[in-house]
Protein backbone atom coordinates (compact mmCIF):
# COMPACT_ATOMS: atom_id res chain seq x y z
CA UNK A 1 -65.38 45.83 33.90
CA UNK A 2 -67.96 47.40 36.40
CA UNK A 3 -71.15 48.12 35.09
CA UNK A 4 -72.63 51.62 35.31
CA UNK A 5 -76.48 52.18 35.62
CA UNK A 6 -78.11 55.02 34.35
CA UNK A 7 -82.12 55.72 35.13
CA UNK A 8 -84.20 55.81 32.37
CA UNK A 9 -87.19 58.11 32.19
CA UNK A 10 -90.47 57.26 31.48
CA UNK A 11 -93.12 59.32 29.97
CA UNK A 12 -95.82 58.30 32.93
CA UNK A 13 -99.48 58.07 31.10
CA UNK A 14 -102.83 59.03 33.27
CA UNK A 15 -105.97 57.01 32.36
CA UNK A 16 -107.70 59.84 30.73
CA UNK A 17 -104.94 59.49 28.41
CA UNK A 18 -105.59 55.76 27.93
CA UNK A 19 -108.94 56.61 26.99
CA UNK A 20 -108.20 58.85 24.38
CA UNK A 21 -105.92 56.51 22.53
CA UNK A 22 -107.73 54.01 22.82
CA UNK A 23 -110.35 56.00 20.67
CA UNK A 24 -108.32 57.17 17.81
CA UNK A 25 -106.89 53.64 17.70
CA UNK A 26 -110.27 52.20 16.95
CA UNK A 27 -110.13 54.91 14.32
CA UNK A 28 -106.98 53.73 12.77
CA UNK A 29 -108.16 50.07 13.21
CA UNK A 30 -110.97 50.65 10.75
CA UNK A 31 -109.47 52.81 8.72
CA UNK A 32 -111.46 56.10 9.43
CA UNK A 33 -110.60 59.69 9.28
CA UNK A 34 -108.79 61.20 12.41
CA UNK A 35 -107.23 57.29 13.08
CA UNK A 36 -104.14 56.85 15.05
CA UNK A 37 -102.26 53.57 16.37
CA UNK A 38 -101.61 53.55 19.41
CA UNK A 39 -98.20 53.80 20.83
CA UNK A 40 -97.37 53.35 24.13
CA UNK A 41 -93.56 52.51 23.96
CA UNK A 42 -91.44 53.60 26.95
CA UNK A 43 -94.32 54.11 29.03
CA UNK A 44 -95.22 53.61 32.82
CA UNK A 45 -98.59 52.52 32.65
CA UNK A 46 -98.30 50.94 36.38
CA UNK A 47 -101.51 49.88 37.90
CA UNK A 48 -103.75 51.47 34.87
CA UNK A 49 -106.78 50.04 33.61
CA UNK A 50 -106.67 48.89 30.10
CA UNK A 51 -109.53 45.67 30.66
CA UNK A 52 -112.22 45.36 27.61
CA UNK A 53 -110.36 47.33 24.96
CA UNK A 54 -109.49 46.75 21.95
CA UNK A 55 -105.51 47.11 21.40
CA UNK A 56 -104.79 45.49 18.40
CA UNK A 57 -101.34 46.39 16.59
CA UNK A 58 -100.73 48.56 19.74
CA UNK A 59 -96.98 49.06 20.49
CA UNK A 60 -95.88 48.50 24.09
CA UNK A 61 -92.29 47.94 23.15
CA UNK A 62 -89.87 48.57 26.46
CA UNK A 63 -93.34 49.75 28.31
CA UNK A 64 -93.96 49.13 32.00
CA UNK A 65 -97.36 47.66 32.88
CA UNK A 66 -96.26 46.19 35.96
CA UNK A 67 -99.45 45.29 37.89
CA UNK A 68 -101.86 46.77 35.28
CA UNK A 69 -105.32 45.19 34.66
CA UNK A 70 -105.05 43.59 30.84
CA UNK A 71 -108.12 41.58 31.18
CA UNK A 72 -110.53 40.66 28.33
CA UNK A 73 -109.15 43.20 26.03
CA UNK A 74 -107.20 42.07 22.51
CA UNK A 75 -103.41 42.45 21.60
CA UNK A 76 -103.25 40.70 18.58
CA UNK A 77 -99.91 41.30 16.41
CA UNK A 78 -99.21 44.08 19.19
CA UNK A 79 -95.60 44.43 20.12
CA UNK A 80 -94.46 43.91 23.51
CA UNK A 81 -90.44 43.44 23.45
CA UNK A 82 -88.93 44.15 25.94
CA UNK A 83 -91.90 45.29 28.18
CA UNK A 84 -92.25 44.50 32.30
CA UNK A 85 -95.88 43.19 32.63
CA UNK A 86 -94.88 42.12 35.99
CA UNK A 87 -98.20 41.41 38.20
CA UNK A 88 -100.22 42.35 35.34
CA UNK A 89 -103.49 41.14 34.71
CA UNK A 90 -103.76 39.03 31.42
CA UNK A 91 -106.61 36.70 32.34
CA UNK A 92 -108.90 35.80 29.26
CA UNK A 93 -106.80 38.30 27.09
CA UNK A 94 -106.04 37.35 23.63
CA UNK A 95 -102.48 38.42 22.38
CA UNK A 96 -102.55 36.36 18.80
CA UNK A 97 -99.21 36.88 16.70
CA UNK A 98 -98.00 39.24 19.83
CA UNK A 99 -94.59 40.22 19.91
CA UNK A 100 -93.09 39.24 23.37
CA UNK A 101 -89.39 38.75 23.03
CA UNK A 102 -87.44 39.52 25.97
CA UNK A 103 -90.47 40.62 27.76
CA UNK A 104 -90.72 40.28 31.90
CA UNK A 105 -94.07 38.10 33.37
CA UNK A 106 -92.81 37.49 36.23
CA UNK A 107 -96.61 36.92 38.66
CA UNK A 108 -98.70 37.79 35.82
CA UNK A 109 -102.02 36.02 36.36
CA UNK A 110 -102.79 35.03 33.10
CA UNK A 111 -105.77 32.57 33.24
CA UNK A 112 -107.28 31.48 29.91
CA UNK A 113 -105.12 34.33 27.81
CA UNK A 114 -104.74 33.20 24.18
CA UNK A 115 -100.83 33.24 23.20
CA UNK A 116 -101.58 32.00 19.81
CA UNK A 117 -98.46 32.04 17.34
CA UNK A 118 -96.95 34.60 20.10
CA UNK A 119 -93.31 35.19 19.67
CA UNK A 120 -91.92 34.67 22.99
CA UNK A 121 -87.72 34.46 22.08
CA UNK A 122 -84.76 36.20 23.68
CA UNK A 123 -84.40 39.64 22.23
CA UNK A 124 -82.85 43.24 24.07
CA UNK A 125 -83.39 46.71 23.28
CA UNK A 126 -80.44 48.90 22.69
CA UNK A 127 -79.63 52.27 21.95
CA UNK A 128 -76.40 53.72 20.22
CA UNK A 129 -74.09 55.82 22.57
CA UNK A 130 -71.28 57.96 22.51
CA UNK A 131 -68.29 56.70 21.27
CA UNK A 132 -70.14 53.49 19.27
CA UNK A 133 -71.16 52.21 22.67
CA UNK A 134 -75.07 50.83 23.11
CA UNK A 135 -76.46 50.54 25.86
CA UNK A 136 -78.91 47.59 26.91
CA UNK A 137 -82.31 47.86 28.57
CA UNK A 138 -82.40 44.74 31.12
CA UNK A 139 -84.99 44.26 33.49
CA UNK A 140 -83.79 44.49 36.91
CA UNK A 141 -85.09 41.29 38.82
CA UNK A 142 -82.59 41.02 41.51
CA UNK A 143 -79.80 43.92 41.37
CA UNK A 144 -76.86 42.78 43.78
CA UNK A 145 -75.64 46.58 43.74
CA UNK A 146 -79.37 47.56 45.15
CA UNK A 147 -79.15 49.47 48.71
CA UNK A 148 -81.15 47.34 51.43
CA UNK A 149 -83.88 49.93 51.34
CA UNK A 150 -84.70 51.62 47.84
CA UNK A 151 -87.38 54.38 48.05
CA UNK A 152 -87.63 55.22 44.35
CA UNK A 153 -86.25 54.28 40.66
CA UNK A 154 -87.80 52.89 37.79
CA UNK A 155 -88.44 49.07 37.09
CA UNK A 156 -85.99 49.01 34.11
CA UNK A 157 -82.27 50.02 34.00
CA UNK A 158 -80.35 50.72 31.11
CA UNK A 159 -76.77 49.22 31.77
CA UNK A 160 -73.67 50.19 30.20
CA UNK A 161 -70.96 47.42 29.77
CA UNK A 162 -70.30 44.74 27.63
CA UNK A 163 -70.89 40.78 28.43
CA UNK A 164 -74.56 38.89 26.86
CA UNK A 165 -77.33 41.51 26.96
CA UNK A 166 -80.32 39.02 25.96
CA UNK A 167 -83.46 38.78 28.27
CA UNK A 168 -85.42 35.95 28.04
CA UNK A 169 -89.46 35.92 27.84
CA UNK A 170 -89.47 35.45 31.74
CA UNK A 171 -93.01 34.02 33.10
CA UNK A 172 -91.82 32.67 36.70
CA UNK A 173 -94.54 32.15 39.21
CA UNK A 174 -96.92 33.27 36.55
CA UNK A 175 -100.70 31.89 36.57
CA UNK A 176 -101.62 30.38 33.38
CA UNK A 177 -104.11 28.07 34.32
CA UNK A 178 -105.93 27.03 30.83
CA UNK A 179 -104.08 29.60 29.04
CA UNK A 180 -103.49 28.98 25.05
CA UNK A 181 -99.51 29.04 23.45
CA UNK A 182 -100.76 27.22 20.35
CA UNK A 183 -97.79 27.26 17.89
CA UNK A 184 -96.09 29.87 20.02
CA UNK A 185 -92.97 30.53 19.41
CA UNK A 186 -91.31 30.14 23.04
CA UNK A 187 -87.50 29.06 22.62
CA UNK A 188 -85.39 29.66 26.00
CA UNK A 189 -88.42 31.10 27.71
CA UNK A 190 -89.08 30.81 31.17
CA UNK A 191 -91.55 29.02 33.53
CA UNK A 192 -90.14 28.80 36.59
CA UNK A 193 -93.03 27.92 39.37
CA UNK A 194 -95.45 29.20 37.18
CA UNK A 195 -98.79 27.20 37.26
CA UNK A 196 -100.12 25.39 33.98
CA UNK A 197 -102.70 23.34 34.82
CA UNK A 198 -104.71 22.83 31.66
CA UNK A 199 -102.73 25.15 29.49
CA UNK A 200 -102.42 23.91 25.53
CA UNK A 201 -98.18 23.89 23.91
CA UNK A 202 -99.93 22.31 21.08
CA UNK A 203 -97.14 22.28 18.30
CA UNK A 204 -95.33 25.06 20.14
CA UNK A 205 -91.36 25.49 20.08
CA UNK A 206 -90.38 24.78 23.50
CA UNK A 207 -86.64 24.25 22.71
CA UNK A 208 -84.23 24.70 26.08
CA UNK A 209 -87.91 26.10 27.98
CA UNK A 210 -87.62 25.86 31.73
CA UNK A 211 -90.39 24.65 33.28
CA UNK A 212 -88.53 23.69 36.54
CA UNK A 213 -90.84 23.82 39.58
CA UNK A 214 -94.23 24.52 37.28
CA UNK A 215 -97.32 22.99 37.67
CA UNK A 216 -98.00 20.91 34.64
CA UNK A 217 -101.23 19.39 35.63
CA UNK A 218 -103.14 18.05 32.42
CA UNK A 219 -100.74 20.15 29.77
CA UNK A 220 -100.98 19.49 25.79
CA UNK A 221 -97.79 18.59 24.47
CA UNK A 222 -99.23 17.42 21.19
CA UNK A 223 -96.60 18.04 19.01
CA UNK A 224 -94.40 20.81 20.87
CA UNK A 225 -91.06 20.78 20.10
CA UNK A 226 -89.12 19.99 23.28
CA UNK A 227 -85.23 20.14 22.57
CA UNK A 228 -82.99 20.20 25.65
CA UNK A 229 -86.25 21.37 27.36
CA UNK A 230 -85.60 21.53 31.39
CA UNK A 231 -88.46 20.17 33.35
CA UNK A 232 -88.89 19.25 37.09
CA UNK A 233 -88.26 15.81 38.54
CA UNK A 234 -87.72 16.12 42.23
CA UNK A 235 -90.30 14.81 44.68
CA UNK A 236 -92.46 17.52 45.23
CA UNK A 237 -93.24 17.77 41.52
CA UNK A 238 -93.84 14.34 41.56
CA UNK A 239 -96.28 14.55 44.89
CA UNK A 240 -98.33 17.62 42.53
CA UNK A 241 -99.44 14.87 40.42
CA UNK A 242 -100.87 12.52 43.01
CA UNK A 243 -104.42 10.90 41.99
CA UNK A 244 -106.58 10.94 45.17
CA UNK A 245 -109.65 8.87 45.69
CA UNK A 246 -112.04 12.23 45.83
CA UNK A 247 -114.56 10.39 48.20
CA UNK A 248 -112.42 9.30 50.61
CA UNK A 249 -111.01 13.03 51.55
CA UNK A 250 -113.97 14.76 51.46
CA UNK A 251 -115.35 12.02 53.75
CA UNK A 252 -112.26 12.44 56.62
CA UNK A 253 -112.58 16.29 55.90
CA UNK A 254 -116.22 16.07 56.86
CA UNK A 255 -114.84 14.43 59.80
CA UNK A 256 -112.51 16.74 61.07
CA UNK A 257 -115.11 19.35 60.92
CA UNK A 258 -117.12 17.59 63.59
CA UNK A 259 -114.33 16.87 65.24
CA UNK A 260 -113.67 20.68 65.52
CA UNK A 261 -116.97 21.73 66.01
CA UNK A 262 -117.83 19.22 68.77
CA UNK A 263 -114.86 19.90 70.59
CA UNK A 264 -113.47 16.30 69.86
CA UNK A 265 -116.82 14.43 71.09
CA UNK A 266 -117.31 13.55 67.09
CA UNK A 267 -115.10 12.52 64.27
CA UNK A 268 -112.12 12.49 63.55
CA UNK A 269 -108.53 14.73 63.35
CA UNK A 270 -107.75 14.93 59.38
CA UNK A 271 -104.30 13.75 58.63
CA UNK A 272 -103.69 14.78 54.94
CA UNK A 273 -99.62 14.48 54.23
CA UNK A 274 -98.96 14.97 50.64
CA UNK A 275 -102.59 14.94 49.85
CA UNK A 276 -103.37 16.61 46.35
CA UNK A 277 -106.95 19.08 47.73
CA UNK A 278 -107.42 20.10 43.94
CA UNK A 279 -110.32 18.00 43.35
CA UNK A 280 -112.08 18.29 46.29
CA UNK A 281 -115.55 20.55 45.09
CA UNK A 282 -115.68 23.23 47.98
CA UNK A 283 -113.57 24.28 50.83
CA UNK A 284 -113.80 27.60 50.80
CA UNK A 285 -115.32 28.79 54.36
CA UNK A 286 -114.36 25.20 55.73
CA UNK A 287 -113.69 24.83 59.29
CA UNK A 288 -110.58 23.15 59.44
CA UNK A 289 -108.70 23.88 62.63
CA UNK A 290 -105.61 22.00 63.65
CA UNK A 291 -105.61 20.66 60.10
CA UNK A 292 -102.49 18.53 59.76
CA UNK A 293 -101.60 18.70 55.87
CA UNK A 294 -97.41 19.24 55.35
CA UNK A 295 -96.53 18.93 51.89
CA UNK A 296 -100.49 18.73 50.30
CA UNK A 297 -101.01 20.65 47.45
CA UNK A 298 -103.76 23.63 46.78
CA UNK A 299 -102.32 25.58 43.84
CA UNK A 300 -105.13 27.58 42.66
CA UNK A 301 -107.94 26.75 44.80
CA UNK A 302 -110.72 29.30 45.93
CA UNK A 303 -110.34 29.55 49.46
CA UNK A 304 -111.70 32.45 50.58
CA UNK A 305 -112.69 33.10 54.41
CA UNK A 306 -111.24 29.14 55.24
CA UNK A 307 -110.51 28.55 58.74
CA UNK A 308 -106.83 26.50 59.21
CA UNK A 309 -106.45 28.16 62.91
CA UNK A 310 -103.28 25.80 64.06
CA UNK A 311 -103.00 24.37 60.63
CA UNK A 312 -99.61 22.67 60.32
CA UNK A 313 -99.16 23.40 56.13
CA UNK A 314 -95.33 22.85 55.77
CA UNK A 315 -94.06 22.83 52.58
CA UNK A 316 -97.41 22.78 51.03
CA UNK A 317 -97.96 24.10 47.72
CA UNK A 318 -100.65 27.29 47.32
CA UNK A 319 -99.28 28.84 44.64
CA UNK A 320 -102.31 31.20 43.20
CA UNK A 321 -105.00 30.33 45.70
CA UNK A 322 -107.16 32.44 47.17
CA UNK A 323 -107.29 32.81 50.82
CA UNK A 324 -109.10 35.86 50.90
CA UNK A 325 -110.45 36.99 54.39
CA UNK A 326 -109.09 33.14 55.81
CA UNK A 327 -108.89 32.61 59.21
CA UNK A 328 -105.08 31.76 59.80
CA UNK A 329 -104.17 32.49 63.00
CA UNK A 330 -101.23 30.22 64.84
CA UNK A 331 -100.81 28.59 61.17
CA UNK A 332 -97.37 26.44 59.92
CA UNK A 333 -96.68 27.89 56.52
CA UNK A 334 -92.74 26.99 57.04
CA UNK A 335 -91.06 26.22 53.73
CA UNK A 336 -94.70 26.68 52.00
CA UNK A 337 -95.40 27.76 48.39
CA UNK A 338 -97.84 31.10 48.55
CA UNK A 339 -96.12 32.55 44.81
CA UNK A 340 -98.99 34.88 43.42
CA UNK A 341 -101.61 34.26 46.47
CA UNK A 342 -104.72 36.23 47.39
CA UNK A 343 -104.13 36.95 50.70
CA UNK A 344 -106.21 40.29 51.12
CA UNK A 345 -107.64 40.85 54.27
CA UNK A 346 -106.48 37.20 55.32
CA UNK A 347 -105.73 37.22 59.47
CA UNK A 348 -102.12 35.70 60.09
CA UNK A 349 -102.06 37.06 63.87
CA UNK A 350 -101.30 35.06 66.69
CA UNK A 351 -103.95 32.40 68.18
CA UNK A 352 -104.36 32.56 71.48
CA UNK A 353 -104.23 28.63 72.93
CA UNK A 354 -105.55 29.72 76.71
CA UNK A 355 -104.09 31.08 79.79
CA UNK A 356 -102.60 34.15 77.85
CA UNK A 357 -100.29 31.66 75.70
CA UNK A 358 -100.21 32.65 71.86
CA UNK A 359 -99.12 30.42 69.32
CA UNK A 360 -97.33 32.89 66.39
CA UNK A 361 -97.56 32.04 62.62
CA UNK A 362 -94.91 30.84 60.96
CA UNK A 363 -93.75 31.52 56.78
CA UNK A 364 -90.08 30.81 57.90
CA UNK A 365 -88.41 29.77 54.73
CA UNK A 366 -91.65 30.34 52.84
CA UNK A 367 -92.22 32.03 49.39
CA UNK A 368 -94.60 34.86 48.83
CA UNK A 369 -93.60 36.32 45.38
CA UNK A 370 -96.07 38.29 44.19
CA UNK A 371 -98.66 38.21 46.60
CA UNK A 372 -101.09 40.24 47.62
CA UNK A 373 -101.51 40.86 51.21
CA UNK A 374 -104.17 44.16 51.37
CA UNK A 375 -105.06 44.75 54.36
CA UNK A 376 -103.64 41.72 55.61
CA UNK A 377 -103.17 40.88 59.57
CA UNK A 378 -99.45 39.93 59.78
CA UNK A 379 -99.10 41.18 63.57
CA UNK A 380 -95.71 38.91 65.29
CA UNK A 381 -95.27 37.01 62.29
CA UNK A 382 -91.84 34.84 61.99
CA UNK A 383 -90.73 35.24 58.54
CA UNK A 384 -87.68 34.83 58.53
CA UNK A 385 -85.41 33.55 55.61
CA UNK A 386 -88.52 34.09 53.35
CA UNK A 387 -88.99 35.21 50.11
CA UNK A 388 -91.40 38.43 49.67
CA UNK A 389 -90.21 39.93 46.70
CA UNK A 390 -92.88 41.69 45.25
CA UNK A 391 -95.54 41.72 47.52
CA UNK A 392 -97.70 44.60 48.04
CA UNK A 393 -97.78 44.93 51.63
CA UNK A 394 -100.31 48.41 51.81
CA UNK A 395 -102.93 48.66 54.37
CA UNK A 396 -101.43 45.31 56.41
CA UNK A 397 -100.78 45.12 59.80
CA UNK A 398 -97.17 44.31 60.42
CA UNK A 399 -96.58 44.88 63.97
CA UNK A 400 -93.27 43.00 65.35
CA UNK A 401 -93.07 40.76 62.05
CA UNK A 402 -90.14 39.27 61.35
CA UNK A 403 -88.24 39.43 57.93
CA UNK A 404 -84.85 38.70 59.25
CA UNK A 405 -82.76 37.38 56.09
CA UNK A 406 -85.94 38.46 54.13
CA UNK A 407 -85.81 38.67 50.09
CA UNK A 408 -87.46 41.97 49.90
CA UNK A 409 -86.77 42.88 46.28
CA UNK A 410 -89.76 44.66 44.80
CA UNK A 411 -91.94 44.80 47.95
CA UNK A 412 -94.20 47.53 48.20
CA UNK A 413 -95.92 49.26 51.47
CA UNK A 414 -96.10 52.48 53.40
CA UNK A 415 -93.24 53.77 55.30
CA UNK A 416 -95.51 54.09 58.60
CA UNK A 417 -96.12 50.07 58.71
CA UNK A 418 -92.55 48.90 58.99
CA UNK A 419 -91.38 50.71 62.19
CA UNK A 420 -91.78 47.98 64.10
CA UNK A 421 -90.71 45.08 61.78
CA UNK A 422 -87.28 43.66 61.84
CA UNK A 423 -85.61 43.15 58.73
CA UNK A 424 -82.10 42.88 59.63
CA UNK A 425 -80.34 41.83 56.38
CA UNK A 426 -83.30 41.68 54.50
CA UNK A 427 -82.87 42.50 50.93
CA UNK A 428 -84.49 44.86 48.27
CA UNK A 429 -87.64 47.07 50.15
CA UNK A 430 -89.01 49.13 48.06
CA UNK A 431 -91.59 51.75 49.76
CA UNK A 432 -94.31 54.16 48.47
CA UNK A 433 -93.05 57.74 49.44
């Protein structure tokens, strides 16, 4: 049977509005006169600001936050089922007892968030139709019936038609570095990609989790319960976990800056295959032209304003680093990892090697989900067969780019900026009108 989609309106919410609710719910919190909870269910609350509040018992059931700043602000015991927090801002949140089942993460940067005792299962939300039919609210991550370019239409769909209508508590290429799921209750959740470095599962229910592809640097498993939980085992999980002897790369990086800024008289060209950079103290606003580094690892290093002119960075992982304002001109990011990087204001335009030669970046085969590119200089960029979903391309420079074969599900920029890209084939665009 073909399924039918049907739009579902949202009752859009201003940040004045916010603000008021935010006030009576601190009434209702303490039990004073004129108190009201909060309820935000079947809202779009896009790119709002609701940082240092207090949201406790809040209901944000089927609610779109996608890309909304959460930060520092508590949700404890405040229901979130079936919500799309994709991109959202979670870091140092708390969301104790929070009700999360079926919800979408997808991106979210979620950095030292408390999950404590959050329920995180599969769960749908459905409404009764005509004729004894319901229909299902799924969130629509990558709709094969989706026109090449889509100009408008909400996050969620409600589809009609029968088949398994559970959504799973979806966290892919999330960043949860340090984050807390204490005795959460996570059962078939997902963590695709996402990064975990230092996060605590202490006596959590990870039964059938997927962590495939996640960083799982330093994780406490104390006590989880892991039945028929999937985890990664290829090689380039394996290379993540590399010890390095600290010393010895931050000496031959030392030498490949004077052998950059000497023009070859000093030092020495770095050669840093599979080399795991997380320990190294400081390279942000390094000088490290020419850098040759395929398949090292950088997941959610500070990099802002580093120079990696020439840099050949094949399949390296940078999942949730920060390469603000970097100098990247003429780089090799083929096959690379970016998922969730800062790449505002970062210069990806061709280096010129002399003579009027340029040498074009490359993010062939790459993945970008969710990053941010504001203001970014993609000018003759060869992106071809790479994943962008997601990214919010506004304010770049995207002069002859090319997205041939592109995944562009999600993406977000002006119409004006992609006149001159090719994206033949390329999948999903989504642009601000």
């Amino acid at each position: 049977m073909k399924q039918q989609r049907e739009k579902i309106d949202y009752q859009t919410c201003t940040q004045r509005e916010i603000d008021e609710q935010v006030k009576k719910h601190g009434l209702f919190y303490k039990g004073q006169l004129g108190g009201m909870r909060a309820n935000f269910s079947f809202c779009d609350l896009s790119g709002l600001d609701l940082s240092n509040r207090d949201f406790r018992d809040a209901d944000f059931s089927g609610a779109v936050l996608s890309k909304a700043n959460l930060s520092h602000s508590k949700f404890d015991s405040a229901t979130f089922f079936g919500a799309d927090l994709r991109g959202a801002d979670l870091r140092y949140a708390t969301f104790v007892r929070a009700d999360f089942r079926g919800a979408c993460l997808r991106g979210v940067r979620g950095d030292n968030a408390n999950f404590f005792e959050a329920d995180m299962r599969e769960g749908v939300i459905a409404e009764r139709a005509a004729m004894g039919r319901l229909n299902y609210l799924y969130h629509d991550i990558a709709n094969p019936l989706a026109p090449p370019l889509v100009l408008s239409g909400s996050v969620l769909e409600r589809i009609k038609g029968d088949g398994d209508p559970t959504m799973h508590a979806d966290f892919t290429d999330a960043s949860l570095r340090g984050a807390s799921f204490e005795e959460a209750n996570l059962k078939t959740a997902r963590f695709s990609g996402a990064d975990l470095s230092e996060a605590n599962f202490k006596a959590a229910d990870l039964s059938e989790v997927d962590f495939t592809g996640a960083v799982l640097n330093d994780v406490n498993f104390i006590m989880a319960k892991m039945e028929d939980t999937l985890r990664d085992t290829s090689q380039k999980s394996d290379l993540r976990m590399i010890k390095v002897d600290i010393a010895a790369v931050e000496e031959k990086l030392k030498a490949h800056q004077d052998w950059v800024e000497s023009g070859g008289a000093r030092g020495t060209p770095g050669q840093f295959a599979n080399v795991d950079m997380r320990s190294i103290r400081s390279l942000a606003g390094g000088l490290y032209t020419a850098l040759h580094a395929p398949g090292s690892v950088w997941s959610g290093l500070d990099l802002t304003a580093i120079n990696l002119q020439g840099a050949n960075l094949q399949n390296a992982d940078f999942r949730g680093t920060t390469l603000r304002g970097a100098d990247l001109r003429g780089v090799d990011f083929r096959g690379a990892d970016l998922s969730g990087c800062k790449l505002d204001r970062a210069n990806l335009s061709p280096l010129s090697i002399g003579e009027g030669r340029l040498h074009k970046s490359c993010l062939d085969h790459a993945s970008l989900r969710y990053a941010r590119m504001n203001g970014t200089d993609m000018r003759m960029v060869s992106a071809r067969d790479a994943d962008v979903s997601y990214v919010d391309f506004r304010g770049s420079n995207l002069v002859d780019v090319d997205l041939t074969n592109a995944d562009l599900m999600g993406a977000t920029g002006d119409h004006e900026m992609f006149r001159r890209v090719i994206f033949d084939h390329g999948k999903g665009l989504k642009l601000v009108v």
